[in-house]
Protein backbone atom coordinates (compact mmCIF):
# COMPACT_ATOMS: atom_id res chain seq x y z
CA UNK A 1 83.03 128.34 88.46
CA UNK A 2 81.14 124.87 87.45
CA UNK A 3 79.08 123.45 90.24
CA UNK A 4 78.57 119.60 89.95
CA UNK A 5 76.82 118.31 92.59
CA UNK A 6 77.97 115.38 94.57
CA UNK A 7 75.94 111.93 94.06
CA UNK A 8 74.78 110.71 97.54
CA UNK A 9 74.77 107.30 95.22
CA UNK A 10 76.65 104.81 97.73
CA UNK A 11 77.73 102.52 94.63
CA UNK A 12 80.99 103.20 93.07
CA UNK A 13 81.82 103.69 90.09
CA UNK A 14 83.92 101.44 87.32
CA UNK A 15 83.81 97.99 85.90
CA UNK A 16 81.06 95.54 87.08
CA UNK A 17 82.26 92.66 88.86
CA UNK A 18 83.07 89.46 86.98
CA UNK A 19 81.76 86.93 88.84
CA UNK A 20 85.14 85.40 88.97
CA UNK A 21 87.00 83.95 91.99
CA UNK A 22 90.96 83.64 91.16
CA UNK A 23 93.31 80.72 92.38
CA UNK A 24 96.74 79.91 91.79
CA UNK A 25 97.69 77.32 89.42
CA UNK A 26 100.96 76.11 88.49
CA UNK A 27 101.90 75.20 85.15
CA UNK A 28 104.72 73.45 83.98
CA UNK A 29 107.54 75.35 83.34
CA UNK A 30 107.29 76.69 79.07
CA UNK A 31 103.44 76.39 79.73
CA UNK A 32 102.43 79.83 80.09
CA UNK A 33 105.16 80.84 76.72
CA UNK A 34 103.28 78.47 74.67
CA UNK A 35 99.63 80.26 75.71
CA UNK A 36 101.40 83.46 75.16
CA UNK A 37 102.39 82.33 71.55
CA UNK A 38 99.40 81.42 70.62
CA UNK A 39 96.68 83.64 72.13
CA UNK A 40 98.73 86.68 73.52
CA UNK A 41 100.34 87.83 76.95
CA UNK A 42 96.92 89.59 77.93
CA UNK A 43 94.57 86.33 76.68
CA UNK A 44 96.30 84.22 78.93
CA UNK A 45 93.71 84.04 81.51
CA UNK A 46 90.61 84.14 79.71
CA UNK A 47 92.32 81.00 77.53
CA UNK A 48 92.77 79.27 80.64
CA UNK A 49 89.42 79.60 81.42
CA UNK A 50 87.98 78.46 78.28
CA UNK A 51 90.20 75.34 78.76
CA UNK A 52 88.99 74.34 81.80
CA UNK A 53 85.65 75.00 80.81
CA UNK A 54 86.16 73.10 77.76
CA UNK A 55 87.81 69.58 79.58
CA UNK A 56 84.52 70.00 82.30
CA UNK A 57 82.25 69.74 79.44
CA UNK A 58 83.98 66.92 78.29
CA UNK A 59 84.52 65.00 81.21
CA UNK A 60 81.04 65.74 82.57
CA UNK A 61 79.22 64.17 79.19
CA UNK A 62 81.42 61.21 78.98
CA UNK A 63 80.45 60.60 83.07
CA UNK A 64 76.91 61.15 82.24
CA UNK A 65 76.76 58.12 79.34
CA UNK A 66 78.81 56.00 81.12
């Protein structure tokens, strides 16, 4: 029989964290089919995300020339 020896490693194994912190946010109802059309079912969040991160941007150069 194979021996493998046991890691006394106290970090676990499997995908690093992604600095990420999740909220609730409600979109009008049709929203999410629209996002689903266009990016996918499983792209939803991370085109959220670039939205948001997108309209900040925005918002935060037109506040700093004003």
């Amino acid at each position: 029989m194979t021996h493998f020896p046991i890691s006394n490693n106290p970090r676990r194994m499997g995908r690093p964290p992604l600095k990420v912190k999740p909220i609730l946010v409600r979109l009008p109802e049709g929203m999410p089919e629209r996002i689903d059309a266009l990016v996918g079912k499983n792209k939803r969040a991370e085109f959220i995300r670039q939205a948001v991160e997108a309209e900040l941007k925005r918002r935060e150069k037109s506040e700093a020339s004003e």
